[in-house]
Protein backbone atom coordinates (compact mmCIF):
# COMPACT_ATOMS: atom_id res chain seq x y z
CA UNK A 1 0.00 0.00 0.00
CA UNK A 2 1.64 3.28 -0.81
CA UNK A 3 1.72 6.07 1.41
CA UNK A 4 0.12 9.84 0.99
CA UNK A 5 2.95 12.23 0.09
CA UNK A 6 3.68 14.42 3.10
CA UNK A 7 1.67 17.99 1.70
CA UNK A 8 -1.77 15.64 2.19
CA UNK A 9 -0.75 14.88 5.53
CA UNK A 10 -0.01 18.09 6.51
CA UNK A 11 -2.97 19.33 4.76
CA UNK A 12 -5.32 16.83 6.80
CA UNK A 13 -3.57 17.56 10.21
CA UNK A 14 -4.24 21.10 9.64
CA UNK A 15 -7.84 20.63 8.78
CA UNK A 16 -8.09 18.28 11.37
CA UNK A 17 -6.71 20.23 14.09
CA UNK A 18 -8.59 23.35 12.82
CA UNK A 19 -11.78 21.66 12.92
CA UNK A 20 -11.32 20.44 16.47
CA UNK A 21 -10.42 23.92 18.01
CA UNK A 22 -13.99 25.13 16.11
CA UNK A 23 -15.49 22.73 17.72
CA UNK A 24 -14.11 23.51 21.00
CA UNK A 25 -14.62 27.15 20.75
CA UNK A 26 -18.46 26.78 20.69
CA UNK A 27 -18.37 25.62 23.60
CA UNK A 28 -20.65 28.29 26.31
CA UNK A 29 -17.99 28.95 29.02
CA UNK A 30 -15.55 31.69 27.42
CA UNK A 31 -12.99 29.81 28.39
CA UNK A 32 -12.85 27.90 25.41
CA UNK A 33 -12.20 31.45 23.57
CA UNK A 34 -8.30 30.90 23.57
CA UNK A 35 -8.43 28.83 20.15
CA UNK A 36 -10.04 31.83 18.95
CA UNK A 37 -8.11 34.85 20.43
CA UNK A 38 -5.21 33.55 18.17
CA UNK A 39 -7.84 34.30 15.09
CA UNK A 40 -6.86 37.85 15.28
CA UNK A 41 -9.64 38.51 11.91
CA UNK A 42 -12.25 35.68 12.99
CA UNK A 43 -12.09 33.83 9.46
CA UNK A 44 -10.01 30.47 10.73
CA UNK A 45 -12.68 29.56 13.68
CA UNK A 46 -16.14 30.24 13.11
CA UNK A 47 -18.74 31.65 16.04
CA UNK A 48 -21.45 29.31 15.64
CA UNK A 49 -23.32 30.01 18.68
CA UNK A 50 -26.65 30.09 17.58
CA UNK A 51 -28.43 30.92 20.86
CA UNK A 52 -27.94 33.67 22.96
CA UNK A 53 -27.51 33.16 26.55
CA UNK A 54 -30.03 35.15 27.54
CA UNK A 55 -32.50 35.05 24.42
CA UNK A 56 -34.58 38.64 23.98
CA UNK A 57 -38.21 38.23 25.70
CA UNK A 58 -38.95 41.32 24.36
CA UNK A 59 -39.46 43.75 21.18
CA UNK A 60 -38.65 47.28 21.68
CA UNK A 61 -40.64 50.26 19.91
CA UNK A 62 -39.64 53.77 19.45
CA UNK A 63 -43.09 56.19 19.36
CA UNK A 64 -42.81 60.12 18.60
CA UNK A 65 -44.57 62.74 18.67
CA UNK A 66 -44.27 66.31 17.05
CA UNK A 67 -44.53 69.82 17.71
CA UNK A 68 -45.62 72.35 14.54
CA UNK A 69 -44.29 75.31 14.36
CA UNK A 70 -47.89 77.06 15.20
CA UNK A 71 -47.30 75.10 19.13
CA UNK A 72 -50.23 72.06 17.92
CA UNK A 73 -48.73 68.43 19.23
CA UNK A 74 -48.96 65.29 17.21
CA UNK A 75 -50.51 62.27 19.04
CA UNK A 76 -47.81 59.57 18.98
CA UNK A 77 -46.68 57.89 15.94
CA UNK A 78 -44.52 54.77 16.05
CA UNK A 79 -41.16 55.59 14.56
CA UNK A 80 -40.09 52.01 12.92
CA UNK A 81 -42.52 49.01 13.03
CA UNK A 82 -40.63 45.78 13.17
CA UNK A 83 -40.58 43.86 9.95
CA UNK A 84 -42.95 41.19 9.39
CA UNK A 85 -41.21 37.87 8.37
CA UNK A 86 -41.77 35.75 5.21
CA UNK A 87 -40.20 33.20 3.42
CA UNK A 88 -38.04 35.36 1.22
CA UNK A 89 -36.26 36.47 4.30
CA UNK A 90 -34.56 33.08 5.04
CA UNK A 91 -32.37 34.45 1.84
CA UNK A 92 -32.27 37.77 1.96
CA UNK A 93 -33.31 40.71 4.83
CA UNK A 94 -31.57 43.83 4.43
CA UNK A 95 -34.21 45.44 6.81
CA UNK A 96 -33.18 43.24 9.44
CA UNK A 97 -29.71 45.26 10.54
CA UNK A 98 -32.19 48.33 11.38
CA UNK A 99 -34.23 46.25 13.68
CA UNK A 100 -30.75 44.50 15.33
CA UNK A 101 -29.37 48.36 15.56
CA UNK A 102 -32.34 49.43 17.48
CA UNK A 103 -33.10 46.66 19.39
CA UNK A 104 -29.13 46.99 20.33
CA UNK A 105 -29.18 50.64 20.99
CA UNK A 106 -32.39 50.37 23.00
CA UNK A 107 -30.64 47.93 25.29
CA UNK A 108 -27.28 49.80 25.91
CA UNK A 109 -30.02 52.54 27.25
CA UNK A 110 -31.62 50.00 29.49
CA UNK A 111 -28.12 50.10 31.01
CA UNK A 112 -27.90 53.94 31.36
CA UNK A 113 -31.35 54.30 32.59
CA UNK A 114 -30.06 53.49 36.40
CA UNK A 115 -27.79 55.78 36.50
CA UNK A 116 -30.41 58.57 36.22
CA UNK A 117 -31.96 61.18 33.32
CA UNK A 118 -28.15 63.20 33.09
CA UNK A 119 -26.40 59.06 32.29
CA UNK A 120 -29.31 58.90 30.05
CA UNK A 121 -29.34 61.69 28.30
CA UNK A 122 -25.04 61.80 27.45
CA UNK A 123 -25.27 58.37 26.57
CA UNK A 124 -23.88 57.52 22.79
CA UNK A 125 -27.89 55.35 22.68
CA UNK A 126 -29.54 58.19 23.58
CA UNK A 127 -28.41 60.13 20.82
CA UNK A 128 -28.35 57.86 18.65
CA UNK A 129 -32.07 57.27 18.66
CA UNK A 130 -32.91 60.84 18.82
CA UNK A 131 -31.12 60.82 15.71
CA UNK A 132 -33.04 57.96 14.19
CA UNK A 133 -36.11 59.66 15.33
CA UNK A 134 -35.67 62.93 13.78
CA UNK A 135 -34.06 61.55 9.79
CA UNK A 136 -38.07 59.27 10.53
CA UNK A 137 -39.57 62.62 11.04
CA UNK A 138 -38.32 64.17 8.50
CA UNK A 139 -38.72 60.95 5.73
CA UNK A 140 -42.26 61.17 6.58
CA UNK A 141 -43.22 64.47 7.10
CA UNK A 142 -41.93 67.95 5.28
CA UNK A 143 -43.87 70.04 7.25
CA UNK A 144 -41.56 72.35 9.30
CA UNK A 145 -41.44 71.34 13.11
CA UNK A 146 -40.23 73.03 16.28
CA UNK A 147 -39.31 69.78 18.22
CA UNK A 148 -40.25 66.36 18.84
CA UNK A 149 -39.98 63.63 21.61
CA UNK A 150 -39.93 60.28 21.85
CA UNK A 151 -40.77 57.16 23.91
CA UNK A 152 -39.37 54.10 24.04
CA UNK A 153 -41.67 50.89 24.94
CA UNK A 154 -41.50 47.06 25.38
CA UNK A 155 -43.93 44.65 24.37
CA UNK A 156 -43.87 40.91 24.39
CA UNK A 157 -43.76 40.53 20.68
CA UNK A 158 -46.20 39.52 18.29
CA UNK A 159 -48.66 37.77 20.26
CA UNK A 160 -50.13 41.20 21.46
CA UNK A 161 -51.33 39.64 24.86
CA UNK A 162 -49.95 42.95 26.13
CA UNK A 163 -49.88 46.67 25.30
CA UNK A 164 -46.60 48.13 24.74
CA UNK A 165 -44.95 48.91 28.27
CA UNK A 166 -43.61 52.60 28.45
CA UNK A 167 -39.79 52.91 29.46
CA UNK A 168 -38.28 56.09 28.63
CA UNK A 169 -40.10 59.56 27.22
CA UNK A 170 -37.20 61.70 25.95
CA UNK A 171 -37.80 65.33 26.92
CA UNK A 172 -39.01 67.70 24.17
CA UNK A 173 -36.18 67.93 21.91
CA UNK A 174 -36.24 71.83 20.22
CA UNK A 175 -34.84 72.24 16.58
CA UNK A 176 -33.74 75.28 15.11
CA UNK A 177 -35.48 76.55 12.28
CA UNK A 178 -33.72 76.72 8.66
């Protein structure tokens, strides 16, 4: 019997060897991380965690509400609905990063929101959203405003056993006129 050249054993210790520290790496405790700290661009080990630890209970939605130039409120609006799923999606969702960015930048508020309104209100999440809020506004409506707010609220998703849960209402944000 003749024996594989020495490039297809290398070859299949490599793979071999690669294969086993992927495995490894998915493991839950971060311990196993090492193999892939020495992946400095993440392309040799894959993250194929599929599950969070903590899996979101929750969807998050961002409501505003205007003020006209003339002082007349709006009643609230909701800023971004989430996107329904179909089948189409299992290929391609392009929508999906803006619901992943604001379900992200809704939770690093959760974490400012102990800290009181001032943590709240410097907070990179904060603005953020206020800026999302206002490019909404002005997608959707050219009349000229003097300010808005906005509230941020948690509902259990689609099953709508519950209404939305209110957890932050910005203050009234003024905007200079043009």
């Amino acid at each position: 019997m003749k024996r594989p050249p020495l490039s297809e054993l290398v070859v299949a210790a490599a793979a071999t060897a690669m294969l086993t520290a992927t495995f490894f790496s998915q493991h839950p405790n971060r311990l196993f991380d090492r193999f892939r700290a020495q992946d400095k661009i993440g392309f040799w080990l894959p993250n194929w965690r599929f599950f969070a630890p903590e899996p979101a209970q929750n969807d998050f939605h961002i409501l505003h509400r205007t003020l006209s130039v003339d002082g007349t409120e709006s009643e609230w609006r909701e800023t971004h609905q989430t996107t329904q799923r179909k089948l189409a999606h299992f290929v391609w969702f392009p929508s999906r990063r803006t619901d992943k960015g604001i379900f992200d930048t809704t939770a690093d508020l959760m974490g400012a929101i102990p800290f009181g309104s001032e943590a709240v209100l410097r907070s990179p999440a904060y603005r953020t959203l206020a800026a999302f809020v206002l490019r909404r506004i002005r997608e959707t409506s050219p009349a000229p405003i003097a300010g808005y707010q906005f509230m941020l609220a948690s509902s259990t998703g689609y099953d709508g056993a519950t209404e939305p849960e209110e957890i932050l209402i910005s203050p009234f944000i003024p905007l200079e006129q043009q």
